[in-house]
Protein backbone atom coordinates (compact mmCIF):
# COMPACT_ATOMS: atom_id res chain seq x y z
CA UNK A 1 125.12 162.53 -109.78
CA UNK A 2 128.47 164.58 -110.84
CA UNK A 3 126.10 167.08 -112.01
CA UNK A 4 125.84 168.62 -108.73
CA UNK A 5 127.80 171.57 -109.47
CA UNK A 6 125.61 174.92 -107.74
CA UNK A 7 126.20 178.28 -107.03
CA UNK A 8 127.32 177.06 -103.40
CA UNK A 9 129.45 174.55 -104.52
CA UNK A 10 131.58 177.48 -106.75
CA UNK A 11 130.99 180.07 -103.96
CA UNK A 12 133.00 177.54 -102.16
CA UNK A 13 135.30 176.83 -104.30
CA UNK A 14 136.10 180.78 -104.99
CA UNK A 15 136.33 181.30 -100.94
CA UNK A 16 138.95 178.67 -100.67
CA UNK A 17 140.82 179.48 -103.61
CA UNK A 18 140.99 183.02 -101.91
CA UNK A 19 142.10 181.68 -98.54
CA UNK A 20 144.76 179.34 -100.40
CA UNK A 21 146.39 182.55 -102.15
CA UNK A 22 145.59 185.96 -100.43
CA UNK A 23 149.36 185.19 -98.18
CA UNK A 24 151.01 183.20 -101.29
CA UNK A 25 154.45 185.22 -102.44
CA UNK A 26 155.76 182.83 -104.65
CA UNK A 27 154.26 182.41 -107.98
CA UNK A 28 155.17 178.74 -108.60
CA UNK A 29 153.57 177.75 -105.36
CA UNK A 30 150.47 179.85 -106.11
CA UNK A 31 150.02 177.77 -109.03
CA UNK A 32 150.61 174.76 -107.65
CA UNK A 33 147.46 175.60 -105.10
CA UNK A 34 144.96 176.45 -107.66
CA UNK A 35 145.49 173.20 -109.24
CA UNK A 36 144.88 171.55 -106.45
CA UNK A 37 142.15 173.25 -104.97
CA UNK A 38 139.86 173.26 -108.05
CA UNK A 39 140.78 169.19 -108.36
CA UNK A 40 139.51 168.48 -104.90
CA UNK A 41 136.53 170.88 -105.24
CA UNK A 42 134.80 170.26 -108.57
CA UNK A 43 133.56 167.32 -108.81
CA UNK A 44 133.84 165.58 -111.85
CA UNK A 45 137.35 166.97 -112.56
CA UNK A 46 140.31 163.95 -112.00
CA UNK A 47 143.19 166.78 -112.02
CA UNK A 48 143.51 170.03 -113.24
CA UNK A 49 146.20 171.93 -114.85
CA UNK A 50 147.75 174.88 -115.47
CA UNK A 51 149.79 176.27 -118.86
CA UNK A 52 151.62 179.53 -118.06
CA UNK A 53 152.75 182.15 -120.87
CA UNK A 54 155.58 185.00 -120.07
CA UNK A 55 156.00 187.13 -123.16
CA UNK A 56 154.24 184.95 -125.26
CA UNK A 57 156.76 182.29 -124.47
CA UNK A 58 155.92 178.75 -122.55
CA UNK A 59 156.78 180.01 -118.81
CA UNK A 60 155.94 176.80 -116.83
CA UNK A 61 153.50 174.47 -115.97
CA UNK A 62 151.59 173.63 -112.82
CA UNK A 63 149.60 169.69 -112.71
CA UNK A 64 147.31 168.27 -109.61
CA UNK A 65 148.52 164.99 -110.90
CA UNK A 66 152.27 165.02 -111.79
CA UNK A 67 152.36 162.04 -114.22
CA UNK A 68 149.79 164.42 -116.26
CA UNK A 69 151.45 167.38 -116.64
CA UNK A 70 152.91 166.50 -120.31
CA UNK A 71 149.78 167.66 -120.92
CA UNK A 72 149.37 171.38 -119.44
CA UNK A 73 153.90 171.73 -120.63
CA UNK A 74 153.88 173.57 -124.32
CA UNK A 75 157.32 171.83 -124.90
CA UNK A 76 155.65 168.62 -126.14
CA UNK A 77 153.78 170.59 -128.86
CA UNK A 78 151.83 173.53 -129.25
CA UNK A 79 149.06 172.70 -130.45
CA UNK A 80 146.86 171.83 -127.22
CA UNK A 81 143.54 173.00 -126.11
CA UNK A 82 145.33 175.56 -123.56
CA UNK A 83 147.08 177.31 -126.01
CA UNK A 84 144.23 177.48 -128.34
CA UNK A 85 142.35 179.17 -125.40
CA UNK A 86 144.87 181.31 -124.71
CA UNK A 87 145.36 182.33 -128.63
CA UNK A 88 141.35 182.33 -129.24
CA UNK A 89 140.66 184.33 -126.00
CA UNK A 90 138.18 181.50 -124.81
CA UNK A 91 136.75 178.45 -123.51
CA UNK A 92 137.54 175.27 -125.28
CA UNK A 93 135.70 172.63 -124.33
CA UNK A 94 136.31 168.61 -125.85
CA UNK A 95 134.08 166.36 -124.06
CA UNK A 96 134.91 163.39 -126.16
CA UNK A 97 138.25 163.29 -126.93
CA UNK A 98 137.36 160.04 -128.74
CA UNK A 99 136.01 161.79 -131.53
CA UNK A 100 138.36 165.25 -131.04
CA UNK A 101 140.48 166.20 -134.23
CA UNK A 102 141.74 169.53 -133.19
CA UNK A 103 144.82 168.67 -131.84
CA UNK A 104 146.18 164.64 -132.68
CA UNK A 105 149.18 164.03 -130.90
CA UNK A 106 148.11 165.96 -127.40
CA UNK A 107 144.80 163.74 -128.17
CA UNK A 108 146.62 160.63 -128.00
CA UNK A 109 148.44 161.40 -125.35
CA UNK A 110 145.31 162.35 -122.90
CA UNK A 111 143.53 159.29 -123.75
CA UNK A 112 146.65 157.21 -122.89
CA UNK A 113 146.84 158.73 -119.71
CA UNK A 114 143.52 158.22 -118.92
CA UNK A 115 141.71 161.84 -120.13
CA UNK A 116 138.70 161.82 -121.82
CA UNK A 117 137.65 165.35 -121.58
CA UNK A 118 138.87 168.88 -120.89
CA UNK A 119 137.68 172.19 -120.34
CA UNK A 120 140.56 175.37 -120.75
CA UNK A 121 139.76 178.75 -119.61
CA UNK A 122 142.27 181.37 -120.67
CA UNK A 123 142.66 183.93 -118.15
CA UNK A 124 145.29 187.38 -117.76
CA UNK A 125 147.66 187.62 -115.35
CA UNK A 126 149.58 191.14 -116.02
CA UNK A 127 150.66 192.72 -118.79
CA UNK A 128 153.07 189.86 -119.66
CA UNK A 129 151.56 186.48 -118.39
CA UNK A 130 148.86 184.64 -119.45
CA UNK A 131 147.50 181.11 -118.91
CA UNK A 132 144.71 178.72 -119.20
CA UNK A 133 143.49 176.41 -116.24
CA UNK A 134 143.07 173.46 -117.67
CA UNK A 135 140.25 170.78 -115.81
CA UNK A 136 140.38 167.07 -117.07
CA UNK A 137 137.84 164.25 -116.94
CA UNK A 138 138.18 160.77 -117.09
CA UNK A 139 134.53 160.49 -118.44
CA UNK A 140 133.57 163.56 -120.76
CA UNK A 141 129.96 163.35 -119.80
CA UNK A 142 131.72 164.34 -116.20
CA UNK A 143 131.98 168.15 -117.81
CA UNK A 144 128.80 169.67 -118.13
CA UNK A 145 127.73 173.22 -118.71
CA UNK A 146 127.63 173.68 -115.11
CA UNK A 147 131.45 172.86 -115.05
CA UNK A 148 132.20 175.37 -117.69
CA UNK A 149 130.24 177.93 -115.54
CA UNK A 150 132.59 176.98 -112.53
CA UNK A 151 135.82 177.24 -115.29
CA UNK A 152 134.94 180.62 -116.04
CA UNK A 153 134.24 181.95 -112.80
CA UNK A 154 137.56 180.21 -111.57
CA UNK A 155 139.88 181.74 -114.54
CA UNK A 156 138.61 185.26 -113.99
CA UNK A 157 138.68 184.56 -110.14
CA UNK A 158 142.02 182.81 -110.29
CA UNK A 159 143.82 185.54 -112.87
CA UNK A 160 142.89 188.63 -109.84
CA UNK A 161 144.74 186.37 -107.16
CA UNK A 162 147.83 185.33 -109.23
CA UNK A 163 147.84 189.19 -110.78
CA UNK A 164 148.16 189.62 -106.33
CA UNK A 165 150.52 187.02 -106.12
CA UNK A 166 153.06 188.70 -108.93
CA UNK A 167 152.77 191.92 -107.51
CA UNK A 168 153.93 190.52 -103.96
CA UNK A 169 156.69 189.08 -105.69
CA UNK A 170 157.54 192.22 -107.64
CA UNK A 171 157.71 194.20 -104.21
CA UNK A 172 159.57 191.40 -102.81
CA UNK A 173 161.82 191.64 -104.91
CA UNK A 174 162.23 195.59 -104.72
CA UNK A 175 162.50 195.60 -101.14
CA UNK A 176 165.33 192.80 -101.19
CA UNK A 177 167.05 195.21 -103.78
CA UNK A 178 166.46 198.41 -101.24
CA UNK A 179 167.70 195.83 -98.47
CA UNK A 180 171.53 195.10 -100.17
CA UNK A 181 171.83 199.04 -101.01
CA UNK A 182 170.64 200.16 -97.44
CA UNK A 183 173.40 197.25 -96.76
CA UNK A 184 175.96 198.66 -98.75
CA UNK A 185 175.73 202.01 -96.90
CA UNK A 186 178.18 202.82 -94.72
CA UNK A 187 176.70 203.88 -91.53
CA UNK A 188 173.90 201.91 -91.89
CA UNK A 189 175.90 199.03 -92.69
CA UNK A 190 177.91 199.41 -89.76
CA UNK A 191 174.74 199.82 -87.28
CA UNK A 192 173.52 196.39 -88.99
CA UNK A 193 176.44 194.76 -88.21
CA UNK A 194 176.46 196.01 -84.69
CA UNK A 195 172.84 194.81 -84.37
CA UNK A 196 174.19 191.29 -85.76
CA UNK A 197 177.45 191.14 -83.10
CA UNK A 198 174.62 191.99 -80.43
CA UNK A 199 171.92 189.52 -81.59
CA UNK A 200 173.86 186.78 -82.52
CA UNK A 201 171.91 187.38 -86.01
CA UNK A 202 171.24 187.76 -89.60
CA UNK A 203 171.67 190.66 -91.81
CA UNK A 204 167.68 190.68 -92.64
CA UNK A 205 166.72 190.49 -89.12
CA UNK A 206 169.60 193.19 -87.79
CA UNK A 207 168.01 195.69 -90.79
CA UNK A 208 164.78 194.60 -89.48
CA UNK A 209 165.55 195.63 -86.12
CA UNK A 210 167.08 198.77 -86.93
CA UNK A 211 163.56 199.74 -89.29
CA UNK A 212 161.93 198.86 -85.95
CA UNK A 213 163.72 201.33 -83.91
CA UNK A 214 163.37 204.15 -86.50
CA UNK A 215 159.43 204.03 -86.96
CA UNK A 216 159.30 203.65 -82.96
CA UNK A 217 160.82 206.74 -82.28
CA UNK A 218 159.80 208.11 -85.82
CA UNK A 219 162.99 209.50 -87.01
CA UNK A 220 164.91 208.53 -90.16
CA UNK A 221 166.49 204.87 -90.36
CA UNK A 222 169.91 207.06 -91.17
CA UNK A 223 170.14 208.50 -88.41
CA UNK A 224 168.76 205.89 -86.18
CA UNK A 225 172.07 204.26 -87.08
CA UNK A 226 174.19 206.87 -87.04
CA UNK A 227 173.21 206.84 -83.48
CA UNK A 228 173.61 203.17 -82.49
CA UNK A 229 177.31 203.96 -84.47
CA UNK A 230 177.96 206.92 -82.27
CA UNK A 231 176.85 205.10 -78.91
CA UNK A 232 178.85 202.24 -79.35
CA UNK A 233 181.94 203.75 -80.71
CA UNK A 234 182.31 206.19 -77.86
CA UNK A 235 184.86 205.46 -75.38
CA UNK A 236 183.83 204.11 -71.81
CA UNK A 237 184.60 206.19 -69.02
CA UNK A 238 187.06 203.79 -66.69
């Protein structure tokens, strides 16, 4: 029966949804993992989805099942059981969207694709996303209170690994920004390029290199290139 859904079976789900994001840099992508890991691993659920909120502003979408994600994307209306999670601050749950009069037009667009229930968890991200994670049925007896269990679990779950995933990104991007001033240097910009002429490679990797060399012999990365600058700007003895 679908309504099989145990502590074991969300422990499960939890542990993989860990092992799909704890390396995950790129928010997008991270998004695009939950969705598909809670699909395959609650049964019951058809696809899942995921409705994304940057400054209160629609900030993406992410669907298990691409020709469904009209319904997860706040461009085709706002009024949608995501966004009332996410403006309520809780589940919503619809198990019969036969009968559901909250929100007409994203009603008769789920049915025509096939949805006959959903469950939306809001969850936080940081201080300036928010989402919901959206799980559809095509049977709303599929969602039972054991599924909205698992929903909760998986929002608050899901919102510590993508809060993870945006500070990677954050640092990511800091470090590229360090990476084009340490660039811009002169002498260290000169040992990089000497590293590159040497190599036969990239800028990243050359910096990379020259990092390498500094924490090895535990000196400053200045004046590990000043160094490599010195050596190979000295004049050979005939």
């Amino acid at each position: 029966m679908i309504d099989t859904l145990g502590v074991l079976e969300t422990a499960g789900l939890l542990r993989e949804l860990t092992a799909g994001l704890i390396a995950v840099r790129d928010f997008d992508e991270a998004l695009h993992q939950l969705v598909r890991i809670a699909r395959d691993a609650v049964p019951g659920v058809d696809c899942c989805g995921f409705t994304a909120l940057r400054a209160g502003e629609p900030a993406g979408v992410a669907a298990s099942d691409p020709a469904r994600a009209e319904l997860d994307d706040l461009r085709h209306g706002p009024d949608t059981p995501a966004l009332t999670a996410i403006r309520r601050r809780e589940m919503i749950i619809a198990q019969d969207l036969g009968r559901e009069t909250r929100w007409p037009g994203w009603t008769d667009r789920a049915r025509g694709l096939g949805v006959h229930g959903v469950i939306s968890a809001p969850l936080d991200v940081d201080d300036q996303v928010v989402g919901a994670i959206n799980l559809y049925a095509a049977s709303g007896a599929a969602l039972t209170t054991r599924h909205q269990l698992t929903a909760m679990l998986l929002a608050e779950h899901a919102g510590l690994l993508l809060a993870a995933v945006r500070d990677r990104e954050r640092q990511a991007a800091l470090a590229g920004q360090l990476d084009s001033a340490l660039l811009e240097e002169g002498v260290v910009g000169q040992a990089v390029g000497v590293i590159m002429t040497q190599r036969g490679c990239a800028a990243p990797e050359a910096l990379d290199v020259l990092r390498s060399a500094a924490s090895s012999l535990d000196i400053p990365l200045r004046e590990v290139a000043e160094r490599l600058v010195l050596t190979v700007s000295r004049p050979r003895d005939n």
